[in-house]
C-alpha atoms as a PDB file:
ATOM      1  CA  UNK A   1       0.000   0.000   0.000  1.00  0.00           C
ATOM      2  CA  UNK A   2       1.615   3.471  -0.586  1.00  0.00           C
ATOM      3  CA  UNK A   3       1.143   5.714   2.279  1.00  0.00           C
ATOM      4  CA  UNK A   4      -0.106   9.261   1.841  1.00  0.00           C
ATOM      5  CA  UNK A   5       1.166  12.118   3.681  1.00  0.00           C
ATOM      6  CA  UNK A   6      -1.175  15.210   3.990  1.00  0.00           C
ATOM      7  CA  UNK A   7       0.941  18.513   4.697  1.00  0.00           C
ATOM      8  CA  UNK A   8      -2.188  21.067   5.676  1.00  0.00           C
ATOM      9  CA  UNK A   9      -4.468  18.628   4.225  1.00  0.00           C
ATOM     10  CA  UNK A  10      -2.634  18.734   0.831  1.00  0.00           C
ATOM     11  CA  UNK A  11      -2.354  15.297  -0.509  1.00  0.00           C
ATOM     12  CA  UNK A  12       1.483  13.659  -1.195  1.00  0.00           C
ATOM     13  CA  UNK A  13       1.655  10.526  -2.480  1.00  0.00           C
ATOM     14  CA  UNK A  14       5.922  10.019  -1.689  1.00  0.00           C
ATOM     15  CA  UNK A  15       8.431   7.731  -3.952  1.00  0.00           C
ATOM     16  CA  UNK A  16       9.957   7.698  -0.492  1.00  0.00           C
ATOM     17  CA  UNK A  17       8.933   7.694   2.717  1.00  0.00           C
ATOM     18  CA  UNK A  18      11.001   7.982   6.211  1.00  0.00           C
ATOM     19  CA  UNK A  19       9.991   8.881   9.808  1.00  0.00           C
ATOM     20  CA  UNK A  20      12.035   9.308  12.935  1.00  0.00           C
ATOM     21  CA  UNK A  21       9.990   9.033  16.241  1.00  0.00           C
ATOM     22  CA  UNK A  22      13.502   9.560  18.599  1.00  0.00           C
ATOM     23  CA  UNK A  23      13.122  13.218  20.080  1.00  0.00           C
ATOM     24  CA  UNK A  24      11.903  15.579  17.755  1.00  0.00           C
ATOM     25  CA  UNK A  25       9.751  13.777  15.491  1.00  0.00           C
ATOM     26  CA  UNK A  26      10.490  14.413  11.792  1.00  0.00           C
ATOM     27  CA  UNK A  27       9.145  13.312   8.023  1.00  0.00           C
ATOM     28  CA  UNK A  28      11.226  12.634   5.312  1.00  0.00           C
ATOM     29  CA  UNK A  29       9.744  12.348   1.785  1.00  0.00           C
ATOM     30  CA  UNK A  30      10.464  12.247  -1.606  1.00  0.00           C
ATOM     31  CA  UNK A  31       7.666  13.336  -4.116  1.00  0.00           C
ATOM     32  CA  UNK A  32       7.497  14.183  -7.650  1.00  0.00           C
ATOM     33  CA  UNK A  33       5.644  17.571  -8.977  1.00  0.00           C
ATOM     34  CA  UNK A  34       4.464  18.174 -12.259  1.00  0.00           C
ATOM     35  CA  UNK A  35       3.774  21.212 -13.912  1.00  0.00           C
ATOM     36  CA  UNK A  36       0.217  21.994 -12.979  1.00  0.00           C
ATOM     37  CA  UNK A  37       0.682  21.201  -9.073  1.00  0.00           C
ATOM     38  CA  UNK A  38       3.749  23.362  -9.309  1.00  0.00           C
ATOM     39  CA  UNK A  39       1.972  26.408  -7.902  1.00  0.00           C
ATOM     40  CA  UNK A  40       0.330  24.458  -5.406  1.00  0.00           C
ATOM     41  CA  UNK A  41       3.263  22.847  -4.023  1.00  0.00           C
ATOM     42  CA  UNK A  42       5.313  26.017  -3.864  1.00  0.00           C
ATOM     43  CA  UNK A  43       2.579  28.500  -1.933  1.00  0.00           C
ATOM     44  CA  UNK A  44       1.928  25.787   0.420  1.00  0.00           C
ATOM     45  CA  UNK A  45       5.887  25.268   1.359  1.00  0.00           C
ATOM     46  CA  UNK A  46       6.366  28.940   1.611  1.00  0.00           C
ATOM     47  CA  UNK A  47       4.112  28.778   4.746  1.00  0.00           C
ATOM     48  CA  UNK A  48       7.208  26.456   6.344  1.00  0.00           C
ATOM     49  CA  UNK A  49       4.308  26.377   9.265  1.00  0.00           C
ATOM     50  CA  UNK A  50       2.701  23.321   9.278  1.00  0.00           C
ATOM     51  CA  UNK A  51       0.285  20.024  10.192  1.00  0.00           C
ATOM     52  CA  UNK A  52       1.705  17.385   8.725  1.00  0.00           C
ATOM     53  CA  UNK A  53      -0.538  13.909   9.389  1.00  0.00           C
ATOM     54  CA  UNK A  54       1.027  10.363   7.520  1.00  0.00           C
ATOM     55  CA  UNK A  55      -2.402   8.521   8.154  1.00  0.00           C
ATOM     56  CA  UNK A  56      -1.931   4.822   7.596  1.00  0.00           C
ATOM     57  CA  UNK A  57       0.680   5.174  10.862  1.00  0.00           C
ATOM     58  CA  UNK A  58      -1.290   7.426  12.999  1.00  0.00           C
ATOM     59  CA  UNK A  59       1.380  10.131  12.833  1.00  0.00           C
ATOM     60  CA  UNK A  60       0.797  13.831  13.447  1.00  0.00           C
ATOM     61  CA  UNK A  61       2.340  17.030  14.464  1.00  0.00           C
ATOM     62  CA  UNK A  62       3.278  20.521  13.965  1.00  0.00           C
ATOM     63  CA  UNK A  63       6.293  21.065  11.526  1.00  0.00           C
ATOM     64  CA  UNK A  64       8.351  23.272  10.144  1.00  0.00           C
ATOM     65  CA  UNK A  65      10.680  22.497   7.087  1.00  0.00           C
ATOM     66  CA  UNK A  66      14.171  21.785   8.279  1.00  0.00           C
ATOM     67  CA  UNK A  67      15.786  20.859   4.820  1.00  0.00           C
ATOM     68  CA  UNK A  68      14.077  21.119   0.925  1.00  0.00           C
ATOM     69  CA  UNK A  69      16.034  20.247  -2.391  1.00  0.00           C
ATOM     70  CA  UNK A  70      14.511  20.241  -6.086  1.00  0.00           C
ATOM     71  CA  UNK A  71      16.222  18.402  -8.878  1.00  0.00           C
ATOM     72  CA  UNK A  72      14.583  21.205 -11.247  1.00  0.00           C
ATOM     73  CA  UNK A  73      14.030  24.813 -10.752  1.00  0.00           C
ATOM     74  CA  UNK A  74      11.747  25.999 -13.903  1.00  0.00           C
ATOM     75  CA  UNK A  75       8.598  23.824 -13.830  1.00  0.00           C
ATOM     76  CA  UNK A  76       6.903  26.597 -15.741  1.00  0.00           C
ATOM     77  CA  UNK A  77       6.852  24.490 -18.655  1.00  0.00           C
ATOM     78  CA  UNK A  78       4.121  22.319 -19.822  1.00  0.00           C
ATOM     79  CA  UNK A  79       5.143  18.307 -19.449  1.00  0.00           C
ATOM     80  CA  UNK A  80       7.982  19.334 -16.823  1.00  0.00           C
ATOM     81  CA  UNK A  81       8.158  16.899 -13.680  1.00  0.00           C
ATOM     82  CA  UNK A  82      10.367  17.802 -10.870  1.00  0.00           C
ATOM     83  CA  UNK A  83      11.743  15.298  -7.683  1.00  0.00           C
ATOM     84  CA  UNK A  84      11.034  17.122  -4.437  1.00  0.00           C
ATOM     85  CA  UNK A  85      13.163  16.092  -1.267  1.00  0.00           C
ATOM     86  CA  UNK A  86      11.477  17.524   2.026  1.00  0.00           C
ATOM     87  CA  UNK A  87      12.449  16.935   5.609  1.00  0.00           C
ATOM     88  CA  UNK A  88       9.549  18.666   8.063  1.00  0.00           C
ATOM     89  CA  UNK A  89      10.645  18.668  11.728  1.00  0.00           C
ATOM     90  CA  UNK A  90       8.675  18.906  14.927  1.00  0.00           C
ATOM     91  CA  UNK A  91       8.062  22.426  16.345  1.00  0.00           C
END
């Protein structure tokens, strides 16, 4: 089963998946982003405040992003896909 992770109730479905429950929780995923979620994806990280929930584990808590990467920077263009790396940390 692939497990969802809802950031602020925006649906991710991650290419990879990693949580650490020692201190601090944190999230780690992986997630691809075509063009027409670009704008999506982008207003909701600039918030860096949020509720991140990982359902299928019964995981939630308030995060902030602690470490983003993008293997592309111009997903302006119709058909582009870009790889998302995104680390959320426990406030």
């Amino acid at each position: 089963m692939t497990q969802k992770v809802l950031i602020d109730n925006y649906e991710i479905t991650p290419t990879k998946l990693e949580t650490e429950n020692e201190g601090k929780r944190k999230v780690y995923l992986e997630f691809l982003v075509e063009h027409k979620d670009y704008h999506d994806i982008t207003t909701l990280l600039y918030k860096n405040d949020f509720t991140v929930n990982v359902p299928e584990i019964a995981l939630q808590f308030e995060a902030t992003i602690t470490n983003y990467s993008t293997s592309i920077t111009n997903l302006y263009e119709e058909g582009a896909v870009g790889e998302y790396r995104l680390e959320l940390t426990e406030k």
